[in-house]
N, C-alpha and C. Protein backbone atom coordinates (compact mmCIF):
# COMPACT_ATOMS: atom_id res chain seq x y z
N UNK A 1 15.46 -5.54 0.27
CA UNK A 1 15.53 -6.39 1.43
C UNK A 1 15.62 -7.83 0.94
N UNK A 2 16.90 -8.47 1.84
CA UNK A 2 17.21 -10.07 1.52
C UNK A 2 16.23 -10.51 2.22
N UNK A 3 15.31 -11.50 2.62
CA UNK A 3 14.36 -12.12 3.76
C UNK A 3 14.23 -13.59 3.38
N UNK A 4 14.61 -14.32 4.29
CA UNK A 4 14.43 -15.88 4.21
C UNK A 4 13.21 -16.44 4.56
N UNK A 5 12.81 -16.98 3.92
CA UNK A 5 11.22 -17.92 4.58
C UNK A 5 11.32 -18.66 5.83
N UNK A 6 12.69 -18.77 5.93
CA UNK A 6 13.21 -19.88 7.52
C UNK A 6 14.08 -18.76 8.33
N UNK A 7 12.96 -18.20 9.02
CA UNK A 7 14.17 -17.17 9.99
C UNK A 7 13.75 -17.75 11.57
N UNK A 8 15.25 -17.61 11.93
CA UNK A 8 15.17 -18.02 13.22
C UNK A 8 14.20 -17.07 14.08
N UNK A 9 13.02 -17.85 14.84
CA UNK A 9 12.07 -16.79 15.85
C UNK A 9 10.87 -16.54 14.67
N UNK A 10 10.95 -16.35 13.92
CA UNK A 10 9.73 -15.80 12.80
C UNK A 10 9.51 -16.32 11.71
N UNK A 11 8.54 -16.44 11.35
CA UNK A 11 8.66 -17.00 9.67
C UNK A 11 8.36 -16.13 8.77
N UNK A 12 9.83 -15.99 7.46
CA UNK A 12 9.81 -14.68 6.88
C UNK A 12 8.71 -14.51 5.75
N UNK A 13 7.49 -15.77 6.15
CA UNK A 13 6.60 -15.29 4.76
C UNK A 13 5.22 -14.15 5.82
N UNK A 14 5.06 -14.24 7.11
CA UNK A 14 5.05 -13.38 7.77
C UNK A 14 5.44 -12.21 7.95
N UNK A 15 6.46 -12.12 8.25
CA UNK A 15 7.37 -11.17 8.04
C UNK A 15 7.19 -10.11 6.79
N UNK A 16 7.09 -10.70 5.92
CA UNK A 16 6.83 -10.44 4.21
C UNK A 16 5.59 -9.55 4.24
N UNK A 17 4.78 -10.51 4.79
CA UNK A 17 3.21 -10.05 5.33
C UNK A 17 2.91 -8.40 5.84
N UNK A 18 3.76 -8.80 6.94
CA UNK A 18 3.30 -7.88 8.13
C UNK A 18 4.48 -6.89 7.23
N UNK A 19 4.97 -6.25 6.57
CA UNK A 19 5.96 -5.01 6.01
C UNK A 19 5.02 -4.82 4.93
N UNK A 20 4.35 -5.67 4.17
CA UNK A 20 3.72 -5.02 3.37
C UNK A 20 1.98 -4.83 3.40
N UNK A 21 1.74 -5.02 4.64
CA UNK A 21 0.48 -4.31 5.63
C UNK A 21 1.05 -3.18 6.15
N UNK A 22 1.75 -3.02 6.55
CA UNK A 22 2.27 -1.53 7.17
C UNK A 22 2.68 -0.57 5.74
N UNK A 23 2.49 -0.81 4.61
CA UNK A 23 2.52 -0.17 3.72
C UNK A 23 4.00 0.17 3.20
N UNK A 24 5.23 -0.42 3.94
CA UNK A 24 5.88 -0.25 3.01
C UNK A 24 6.34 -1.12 1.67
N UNK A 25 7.15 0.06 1.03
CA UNK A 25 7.03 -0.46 -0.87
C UNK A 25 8.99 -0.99 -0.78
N UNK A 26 9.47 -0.77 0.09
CA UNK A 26 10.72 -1.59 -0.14
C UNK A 26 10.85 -3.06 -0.97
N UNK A 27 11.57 -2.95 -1.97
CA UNK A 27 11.99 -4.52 -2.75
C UNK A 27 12.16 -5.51 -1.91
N UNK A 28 11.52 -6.65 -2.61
CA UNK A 28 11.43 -7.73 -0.73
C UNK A 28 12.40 -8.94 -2.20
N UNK A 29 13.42 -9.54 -1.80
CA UNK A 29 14.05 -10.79 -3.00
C UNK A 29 13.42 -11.75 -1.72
N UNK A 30 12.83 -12.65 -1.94
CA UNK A 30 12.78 -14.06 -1.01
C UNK A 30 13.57 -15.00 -1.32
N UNK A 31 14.41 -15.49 -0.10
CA UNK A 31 14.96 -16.27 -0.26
C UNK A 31 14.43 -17.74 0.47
N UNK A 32 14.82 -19.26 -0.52
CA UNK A 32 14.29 -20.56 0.67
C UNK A 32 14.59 -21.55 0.01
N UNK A 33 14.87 -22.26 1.05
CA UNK A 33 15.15 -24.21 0.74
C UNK A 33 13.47 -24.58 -0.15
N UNK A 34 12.72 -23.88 0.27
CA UNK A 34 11.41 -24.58 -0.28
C UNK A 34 11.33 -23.62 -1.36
N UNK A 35 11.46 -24.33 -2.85
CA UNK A 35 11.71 -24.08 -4.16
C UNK A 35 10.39 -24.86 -5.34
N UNK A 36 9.28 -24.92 -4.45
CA UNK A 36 7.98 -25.60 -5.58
C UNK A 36 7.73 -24.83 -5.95
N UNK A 37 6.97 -24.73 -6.70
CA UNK A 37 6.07 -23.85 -7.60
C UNK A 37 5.34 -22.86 -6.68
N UNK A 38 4.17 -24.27 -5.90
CA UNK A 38 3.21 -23.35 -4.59
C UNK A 38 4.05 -22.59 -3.79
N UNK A 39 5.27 -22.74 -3.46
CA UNK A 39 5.82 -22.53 -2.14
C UNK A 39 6.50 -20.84 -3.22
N UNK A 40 6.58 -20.66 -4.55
CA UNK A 40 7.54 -19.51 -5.05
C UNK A 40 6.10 -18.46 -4.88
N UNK A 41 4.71 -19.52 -5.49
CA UNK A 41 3.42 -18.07 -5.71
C UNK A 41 2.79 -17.55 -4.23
N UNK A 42 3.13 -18.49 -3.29
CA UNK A 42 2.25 -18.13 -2.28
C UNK A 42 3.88 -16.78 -1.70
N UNK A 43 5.18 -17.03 -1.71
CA UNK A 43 5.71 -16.06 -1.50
C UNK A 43 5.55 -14.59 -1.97
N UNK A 44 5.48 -14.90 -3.61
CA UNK A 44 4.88 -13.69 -4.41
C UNK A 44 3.40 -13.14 -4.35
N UNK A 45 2.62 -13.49 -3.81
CA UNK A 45 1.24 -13.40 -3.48
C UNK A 45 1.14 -12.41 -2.33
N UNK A 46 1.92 -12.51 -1.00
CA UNK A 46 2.19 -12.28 0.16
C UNK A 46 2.96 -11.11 -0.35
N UNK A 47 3.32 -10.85 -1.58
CA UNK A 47 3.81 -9.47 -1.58
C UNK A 47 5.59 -9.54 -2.07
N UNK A 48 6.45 -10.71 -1.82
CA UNK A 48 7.42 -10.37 -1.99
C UNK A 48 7.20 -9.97 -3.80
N UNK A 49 9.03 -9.21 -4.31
CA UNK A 49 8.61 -8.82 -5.51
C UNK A 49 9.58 -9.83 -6.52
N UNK A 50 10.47 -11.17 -5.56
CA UNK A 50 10.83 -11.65 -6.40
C UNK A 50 11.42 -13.01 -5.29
N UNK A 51 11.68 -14.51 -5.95
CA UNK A 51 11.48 -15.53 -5.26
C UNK A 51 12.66 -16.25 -5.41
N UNK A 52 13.83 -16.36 -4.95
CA UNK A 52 14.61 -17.51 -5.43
C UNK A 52 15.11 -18.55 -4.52
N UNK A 53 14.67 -20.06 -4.99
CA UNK A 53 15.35 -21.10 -4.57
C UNK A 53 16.56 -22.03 -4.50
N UNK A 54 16.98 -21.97 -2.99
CA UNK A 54 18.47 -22.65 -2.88
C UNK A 54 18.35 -23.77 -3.65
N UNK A 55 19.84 -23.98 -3.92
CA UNK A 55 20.55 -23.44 -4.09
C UNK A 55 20.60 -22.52 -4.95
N UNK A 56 21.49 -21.14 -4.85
CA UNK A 56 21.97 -20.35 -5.59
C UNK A 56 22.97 -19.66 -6.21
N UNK A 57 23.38 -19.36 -7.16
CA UNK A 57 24.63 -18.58 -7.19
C UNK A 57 24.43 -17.46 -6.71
N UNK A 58 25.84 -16.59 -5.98
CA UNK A 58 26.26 -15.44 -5.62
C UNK A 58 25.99 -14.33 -6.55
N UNK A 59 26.13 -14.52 -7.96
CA UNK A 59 25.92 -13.71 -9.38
C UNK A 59 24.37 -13.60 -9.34
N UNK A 60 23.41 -14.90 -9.82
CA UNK A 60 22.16 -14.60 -9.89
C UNK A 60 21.25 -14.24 -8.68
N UNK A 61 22.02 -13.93 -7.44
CA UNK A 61 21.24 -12.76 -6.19
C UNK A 61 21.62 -11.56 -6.73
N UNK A 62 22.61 -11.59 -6.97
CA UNK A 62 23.30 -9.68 -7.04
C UNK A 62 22.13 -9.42 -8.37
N UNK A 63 22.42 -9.80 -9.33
CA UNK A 63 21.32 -9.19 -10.50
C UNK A 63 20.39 -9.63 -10.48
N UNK A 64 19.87 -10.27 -9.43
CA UNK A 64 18.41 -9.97 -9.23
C UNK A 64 18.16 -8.69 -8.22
N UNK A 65 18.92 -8.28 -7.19
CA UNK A 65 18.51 -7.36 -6.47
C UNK A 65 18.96 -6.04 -6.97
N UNK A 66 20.45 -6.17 -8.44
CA UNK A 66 20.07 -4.82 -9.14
C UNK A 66 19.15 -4.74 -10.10
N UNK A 67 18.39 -6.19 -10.73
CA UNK A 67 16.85 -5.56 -11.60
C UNK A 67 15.82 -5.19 -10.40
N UNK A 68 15.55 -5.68 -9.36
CA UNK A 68 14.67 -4.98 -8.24
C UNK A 68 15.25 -3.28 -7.99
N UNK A 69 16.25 -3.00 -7.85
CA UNK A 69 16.06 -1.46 -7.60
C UNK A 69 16.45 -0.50 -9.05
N UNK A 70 16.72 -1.83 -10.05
CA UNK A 70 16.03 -1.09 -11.26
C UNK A 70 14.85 -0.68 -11.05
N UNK A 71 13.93 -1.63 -11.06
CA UNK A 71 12.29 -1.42 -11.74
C UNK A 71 11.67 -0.12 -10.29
N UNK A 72 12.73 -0.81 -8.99
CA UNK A 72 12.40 0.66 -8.07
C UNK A 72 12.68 1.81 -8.21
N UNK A 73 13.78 2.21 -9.08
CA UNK A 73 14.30 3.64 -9.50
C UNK A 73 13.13 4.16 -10.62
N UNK A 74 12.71 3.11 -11.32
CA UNK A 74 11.71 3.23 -12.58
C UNK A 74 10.32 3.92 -11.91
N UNK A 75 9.97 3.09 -10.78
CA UNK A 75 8.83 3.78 -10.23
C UNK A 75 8.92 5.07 -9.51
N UNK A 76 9.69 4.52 -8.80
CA UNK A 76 10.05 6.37 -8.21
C UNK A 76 10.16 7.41 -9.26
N UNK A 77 10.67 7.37 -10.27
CA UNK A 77 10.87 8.42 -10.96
C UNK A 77 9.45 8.82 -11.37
N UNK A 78 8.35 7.76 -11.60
CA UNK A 78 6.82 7.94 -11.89
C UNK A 78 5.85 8.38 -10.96
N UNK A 79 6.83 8.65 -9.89
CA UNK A 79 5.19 9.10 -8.80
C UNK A 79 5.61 10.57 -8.68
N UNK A 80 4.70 10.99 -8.92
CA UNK A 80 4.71 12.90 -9.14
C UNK A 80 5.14 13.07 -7.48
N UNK A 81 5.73 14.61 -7.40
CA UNK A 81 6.05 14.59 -5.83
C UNK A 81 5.12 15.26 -5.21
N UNK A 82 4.12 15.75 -5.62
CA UNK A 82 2.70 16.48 -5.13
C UNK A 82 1.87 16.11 -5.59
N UNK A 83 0.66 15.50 -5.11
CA UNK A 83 -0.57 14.73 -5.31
C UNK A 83 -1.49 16.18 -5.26
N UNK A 84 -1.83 17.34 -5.36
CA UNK A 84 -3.23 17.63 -5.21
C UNK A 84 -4.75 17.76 -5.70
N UNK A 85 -5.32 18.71 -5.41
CA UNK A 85 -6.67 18.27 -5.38
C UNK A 85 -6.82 19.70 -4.57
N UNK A 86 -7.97 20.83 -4.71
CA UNK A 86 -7.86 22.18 -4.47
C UNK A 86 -6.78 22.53 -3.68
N UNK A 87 -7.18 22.86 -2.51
CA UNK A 87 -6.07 23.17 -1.28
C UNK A 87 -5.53 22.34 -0.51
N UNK A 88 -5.90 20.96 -0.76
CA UNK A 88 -5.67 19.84 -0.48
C UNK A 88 -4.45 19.02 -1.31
N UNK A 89 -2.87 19.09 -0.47
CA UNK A 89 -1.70 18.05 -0.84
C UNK A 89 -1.07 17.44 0.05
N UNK A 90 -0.83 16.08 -0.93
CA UNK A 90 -0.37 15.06 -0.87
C UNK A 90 0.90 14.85 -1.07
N UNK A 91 2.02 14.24 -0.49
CA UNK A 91 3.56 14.29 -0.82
C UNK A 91 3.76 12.63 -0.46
N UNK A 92 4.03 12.10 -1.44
CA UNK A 92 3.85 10.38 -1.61
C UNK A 92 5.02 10.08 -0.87
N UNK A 93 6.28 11.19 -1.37
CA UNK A 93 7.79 10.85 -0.78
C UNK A 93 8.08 11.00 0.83
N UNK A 94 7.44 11.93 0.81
CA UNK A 94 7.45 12.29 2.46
C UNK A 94 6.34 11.48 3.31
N UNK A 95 5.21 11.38 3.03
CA UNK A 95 3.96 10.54 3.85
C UNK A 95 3.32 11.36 4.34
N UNK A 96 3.18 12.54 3.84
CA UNK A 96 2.62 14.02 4.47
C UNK A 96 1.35 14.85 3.81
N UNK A 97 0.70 14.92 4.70
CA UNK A 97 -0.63 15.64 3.86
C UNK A 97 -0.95 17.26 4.65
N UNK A 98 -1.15 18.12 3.38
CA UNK A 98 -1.63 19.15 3.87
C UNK A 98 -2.48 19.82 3.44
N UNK A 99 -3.54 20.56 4.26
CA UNK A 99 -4.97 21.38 4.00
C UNK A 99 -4.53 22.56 4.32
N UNK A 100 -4.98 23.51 3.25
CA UNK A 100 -4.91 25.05 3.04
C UNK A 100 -3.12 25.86 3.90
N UNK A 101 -2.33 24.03 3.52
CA UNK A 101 -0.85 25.09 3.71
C UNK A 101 -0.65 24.16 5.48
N UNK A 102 -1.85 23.62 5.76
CA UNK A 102 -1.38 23.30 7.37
C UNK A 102 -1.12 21.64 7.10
N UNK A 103 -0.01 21.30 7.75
CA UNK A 103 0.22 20.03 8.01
C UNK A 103 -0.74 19.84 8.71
N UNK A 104 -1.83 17.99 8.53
CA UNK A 104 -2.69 17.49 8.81
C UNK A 104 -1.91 16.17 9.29
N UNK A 105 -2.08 15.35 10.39
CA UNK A 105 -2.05 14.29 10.98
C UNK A 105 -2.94 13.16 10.68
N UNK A 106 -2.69 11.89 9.85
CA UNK A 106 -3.27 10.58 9.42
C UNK A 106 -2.55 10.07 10.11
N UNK A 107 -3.58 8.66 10.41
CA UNK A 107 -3.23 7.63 10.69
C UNK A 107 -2.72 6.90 9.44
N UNK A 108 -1.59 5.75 9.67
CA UNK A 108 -1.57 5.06 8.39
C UNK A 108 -2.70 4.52 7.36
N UNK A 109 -3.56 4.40 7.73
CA UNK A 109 -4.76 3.81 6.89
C UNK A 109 -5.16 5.23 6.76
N UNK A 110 -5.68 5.41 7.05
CA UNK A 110 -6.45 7.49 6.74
C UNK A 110 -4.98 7.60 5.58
N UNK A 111 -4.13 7.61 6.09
CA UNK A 111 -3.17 8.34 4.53
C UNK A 111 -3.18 7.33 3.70
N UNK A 112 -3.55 5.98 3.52
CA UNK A 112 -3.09 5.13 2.49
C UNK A 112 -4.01 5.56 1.61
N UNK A 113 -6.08 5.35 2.34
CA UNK A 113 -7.04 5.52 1.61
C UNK A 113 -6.82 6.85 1.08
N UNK A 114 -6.50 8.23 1.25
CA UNK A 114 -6.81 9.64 0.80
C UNK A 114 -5.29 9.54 -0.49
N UNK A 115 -4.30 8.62 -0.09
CA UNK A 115 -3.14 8.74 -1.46
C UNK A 115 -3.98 8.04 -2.02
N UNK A 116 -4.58 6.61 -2.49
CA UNK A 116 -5.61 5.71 -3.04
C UNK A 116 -6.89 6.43 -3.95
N UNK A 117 -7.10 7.62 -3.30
CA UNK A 117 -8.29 8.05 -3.69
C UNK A 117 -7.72 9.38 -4.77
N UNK A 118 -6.43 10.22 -4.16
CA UNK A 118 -5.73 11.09 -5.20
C UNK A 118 -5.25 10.49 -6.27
N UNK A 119 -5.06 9.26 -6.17
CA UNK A 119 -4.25 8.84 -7.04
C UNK A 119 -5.49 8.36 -8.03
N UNK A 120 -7.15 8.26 -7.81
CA UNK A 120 -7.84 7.69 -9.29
C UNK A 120 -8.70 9.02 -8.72
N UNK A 121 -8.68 10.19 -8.99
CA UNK A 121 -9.53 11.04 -8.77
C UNK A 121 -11.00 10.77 -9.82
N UNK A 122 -11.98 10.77 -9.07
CA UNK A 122 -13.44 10.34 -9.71
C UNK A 122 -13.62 9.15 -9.89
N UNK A 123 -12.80 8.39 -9.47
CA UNK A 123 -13.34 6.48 -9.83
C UNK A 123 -13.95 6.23 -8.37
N UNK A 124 -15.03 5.30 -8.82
CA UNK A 124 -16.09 5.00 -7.53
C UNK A 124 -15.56 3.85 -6.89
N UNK A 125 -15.21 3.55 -6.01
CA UNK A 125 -13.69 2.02 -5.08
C UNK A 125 -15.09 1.51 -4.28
N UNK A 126 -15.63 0.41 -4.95
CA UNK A 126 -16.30 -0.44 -3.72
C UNK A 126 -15.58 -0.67 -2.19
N UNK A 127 -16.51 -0.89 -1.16
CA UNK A 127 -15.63 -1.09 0.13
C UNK A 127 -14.45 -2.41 0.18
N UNK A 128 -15.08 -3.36 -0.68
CA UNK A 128 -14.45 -4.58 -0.46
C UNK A 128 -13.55 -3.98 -1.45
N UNK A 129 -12.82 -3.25 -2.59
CA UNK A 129 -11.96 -3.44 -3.34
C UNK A 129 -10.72 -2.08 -2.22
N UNK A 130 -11.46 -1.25 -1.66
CA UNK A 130 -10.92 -0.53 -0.82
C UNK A 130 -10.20 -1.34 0.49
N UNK A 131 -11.05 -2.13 0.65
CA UNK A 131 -10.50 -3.45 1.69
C UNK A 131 -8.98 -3.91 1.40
N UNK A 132 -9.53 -4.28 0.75
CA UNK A 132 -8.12 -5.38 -0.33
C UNK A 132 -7.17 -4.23 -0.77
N UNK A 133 -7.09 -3.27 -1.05
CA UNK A 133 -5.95 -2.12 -1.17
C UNK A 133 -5.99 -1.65 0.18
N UNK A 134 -6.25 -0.86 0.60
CA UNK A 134 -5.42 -0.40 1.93
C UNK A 134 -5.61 -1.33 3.29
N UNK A 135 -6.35 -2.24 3.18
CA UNK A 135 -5.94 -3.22 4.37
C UNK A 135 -5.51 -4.60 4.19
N UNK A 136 -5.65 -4.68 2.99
CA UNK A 136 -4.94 -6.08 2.13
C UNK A 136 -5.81 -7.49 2.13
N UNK A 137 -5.28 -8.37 1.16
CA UNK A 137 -6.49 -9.19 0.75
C UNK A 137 -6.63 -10.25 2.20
N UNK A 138 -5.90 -10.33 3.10
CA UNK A 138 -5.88 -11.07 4.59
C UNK A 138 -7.30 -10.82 5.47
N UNK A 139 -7.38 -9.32 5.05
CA UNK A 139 -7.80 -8.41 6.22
C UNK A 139 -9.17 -9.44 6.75
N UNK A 140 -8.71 -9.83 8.12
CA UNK A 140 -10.01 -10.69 8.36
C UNK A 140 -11.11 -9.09 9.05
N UNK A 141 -11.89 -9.18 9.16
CA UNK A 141 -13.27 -8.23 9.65
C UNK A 141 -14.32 -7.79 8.81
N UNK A 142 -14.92 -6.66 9.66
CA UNK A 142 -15.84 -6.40 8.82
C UNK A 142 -15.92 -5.15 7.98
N UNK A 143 -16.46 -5.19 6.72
CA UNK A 143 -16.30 -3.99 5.52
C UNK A 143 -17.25 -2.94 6.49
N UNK A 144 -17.33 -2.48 7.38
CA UNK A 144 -17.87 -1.15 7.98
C UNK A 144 -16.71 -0.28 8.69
N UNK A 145 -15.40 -0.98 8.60
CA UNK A 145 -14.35 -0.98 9.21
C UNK A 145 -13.83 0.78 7.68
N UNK A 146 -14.26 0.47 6.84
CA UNK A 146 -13.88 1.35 5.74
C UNK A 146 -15.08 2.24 6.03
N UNK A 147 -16.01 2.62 6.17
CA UNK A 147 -17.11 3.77 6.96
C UNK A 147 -16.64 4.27 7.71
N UNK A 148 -16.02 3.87 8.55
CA UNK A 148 -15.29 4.88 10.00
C UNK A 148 -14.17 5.35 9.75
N UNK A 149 -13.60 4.66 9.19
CA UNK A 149 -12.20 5.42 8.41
C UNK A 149 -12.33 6.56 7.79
N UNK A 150 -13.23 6.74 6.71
CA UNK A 150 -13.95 7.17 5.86
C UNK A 150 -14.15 8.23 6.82
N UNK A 151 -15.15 8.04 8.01
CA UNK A 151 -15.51 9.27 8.18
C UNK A 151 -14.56 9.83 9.40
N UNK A 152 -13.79 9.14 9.75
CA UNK A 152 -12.58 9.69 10.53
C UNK A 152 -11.57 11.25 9.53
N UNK A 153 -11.64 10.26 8.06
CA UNK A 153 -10.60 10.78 7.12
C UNK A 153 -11.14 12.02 7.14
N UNK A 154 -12.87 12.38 6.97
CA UNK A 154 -13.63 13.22 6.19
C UNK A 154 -13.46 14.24 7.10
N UNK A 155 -13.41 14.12 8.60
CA UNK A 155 -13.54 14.98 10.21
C UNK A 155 -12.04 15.49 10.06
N UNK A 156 -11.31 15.16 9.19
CA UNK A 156 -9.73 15.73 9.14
C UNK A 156 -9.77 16.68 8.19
N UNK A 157 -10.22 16.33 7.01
CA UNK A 157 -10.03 17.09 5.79
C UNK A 157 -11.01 17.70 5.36
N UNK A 158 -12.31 18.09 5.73
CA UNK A 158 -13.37 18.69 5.73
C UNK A 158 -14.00 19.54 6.43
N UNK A 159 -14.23 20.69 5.19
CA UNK A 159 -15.04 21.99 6.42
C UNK A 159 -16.18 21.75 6.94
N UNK A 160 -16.91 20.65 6.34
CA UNK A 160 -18.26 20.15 6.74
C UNK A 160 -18.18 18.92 6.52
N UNK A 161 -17.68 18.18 7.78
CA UNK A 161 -17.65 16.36 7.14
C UNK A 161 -18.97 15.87 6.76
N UNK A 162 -20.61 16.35 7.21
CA UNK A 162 -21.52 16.14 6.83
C UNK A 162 -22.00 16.43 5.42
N UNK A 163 -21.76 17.28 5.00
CA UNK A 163 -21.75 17.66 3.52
C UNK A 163 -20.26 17.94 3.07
N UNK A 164 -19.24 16.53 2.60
CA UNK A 164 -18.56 16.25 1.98
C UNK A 164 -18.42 16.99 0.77
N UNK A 165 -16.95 17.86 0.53
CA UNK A 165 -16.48 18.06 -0.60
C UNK A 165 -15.38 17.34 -1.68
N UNK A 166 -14.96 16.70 -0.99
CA UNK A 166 -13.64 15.60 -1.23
C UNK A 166 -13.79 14.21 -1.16
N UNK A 167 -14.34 13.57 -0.25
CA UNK A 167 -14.70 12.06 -0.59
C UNK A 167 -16.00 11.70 -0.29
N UNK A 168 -16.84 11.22 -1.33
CA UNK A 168 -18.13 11.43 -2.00
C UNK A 168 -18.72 9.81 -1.63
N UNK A 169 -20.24 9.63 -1.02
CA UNK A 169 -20.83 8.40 -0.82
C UNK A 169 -21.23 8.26 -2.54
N UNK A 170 -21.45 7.50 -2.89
CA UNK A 170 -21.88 6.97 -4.39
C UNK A 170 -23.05 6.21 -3.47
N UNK A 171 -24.36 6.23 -3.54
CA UNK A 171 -25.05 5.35 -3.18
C UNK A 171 -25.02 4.37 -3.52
N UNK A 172 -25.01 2.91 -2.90
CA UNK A 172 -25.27 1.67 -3.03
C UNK A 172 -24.25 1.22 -4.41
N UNK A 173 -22.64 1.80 -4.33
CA UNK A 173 -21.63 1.68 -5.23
C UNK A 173 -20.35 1.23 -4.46
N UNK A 174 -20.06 2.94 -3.51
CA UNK A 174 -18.87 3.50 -2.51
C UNK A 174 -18.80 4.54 -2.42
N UNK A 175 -17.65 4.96 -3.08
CA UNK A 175 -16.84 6.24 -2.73
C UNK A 175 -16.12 6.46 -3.54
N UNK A 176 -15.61 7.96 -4.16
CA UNK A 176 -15.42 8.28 -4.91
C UNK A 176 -14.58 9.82 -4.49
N UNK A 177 -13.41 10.06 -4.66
CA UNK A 177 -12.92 11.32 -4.24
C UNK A 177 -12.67 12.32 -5.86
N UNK A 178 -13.30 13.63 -5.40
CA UNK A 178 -13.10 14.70 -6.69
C UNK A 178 -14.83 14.93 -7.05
């Protein structure tokens, strides 16, 4: 994706924002008249994956947006196409989770945290670092906001959400899936 920082109706460092809160991983090139330093990190900060200031040549957009779906072909080829964990899978490509063979229904956040948690099986994710990955470092509220999720996720994927087999309280740490 081309995206300008000066779009008519919106401003594309917003824009930038709000696509990569909704979790998608599409290549973002930013484009803008505003070419400082602050104005390239706060674009790259916000998520785009690469920054260039007008003026530009026609040549150095094109090979910048074929090293972006370079390094995107590079990753794709690295994400396994089945995440599981007993009877419990994950399909990163599709956005699809399933228990004992049955397609299961997440919300976007419920699937970001349970791919998040397959993906470091046994590492303990404080709430605030869980914050900042699946709701991003913006997220204004409060860290109890990851408890209800949590136990929303657990009432989906659990034969006993009260005695948890899959995502684990760590006392006075977090959480920990495996």
């Amino acid at each position: 994706m081309i995206l300008d920082v000066m779009l008519p109706g919106i401003n594309g460092l917003d824009l930038c924002r709000f696509i990569r809160r909704e979790g998608c991983t599409v290549p973002i090139l930013m484009i803008s008249a505003k070419g400082s330093e602050i104005d390239r990190v706060v674009g790259l900060e916000i998520g785009a994956d690469d920054y260039l200031a007008k003026p530009f040549g026609m040549r150095e957009m094109l090979a910048r947006c074929r090293a972006l779906l370079r390094r995107t072909q590079i990753q794709q080829a690295m994400v396994p196409p089945v995440l599981r964990f007993r009877d419990l899978c994950l399909y990163p490509q599709e956005c699809r989770v399933t228990l004992r063979g049955e397609e299961i229904n997440l919300s976007p956040k419920e699937y970001k945290l349970l791919e998040l948690f397959m993906r470091h099986p046994r590492r303990v994710w404080p709430r605030e670092q869980l914050l900042d990955q699946v709701w991003g470092h913006d997220f204004v509220g409060d860290s109890k906001t990851v408890d209800v999720h949590i136990r929303w996720l657990r009432e989906k994927i659990e034969t006993d959400p009260s005695h948890p087999q899959y995502i684990l309280t760590v006392r006075g740490f977090g959480y920990r899936f495996g």
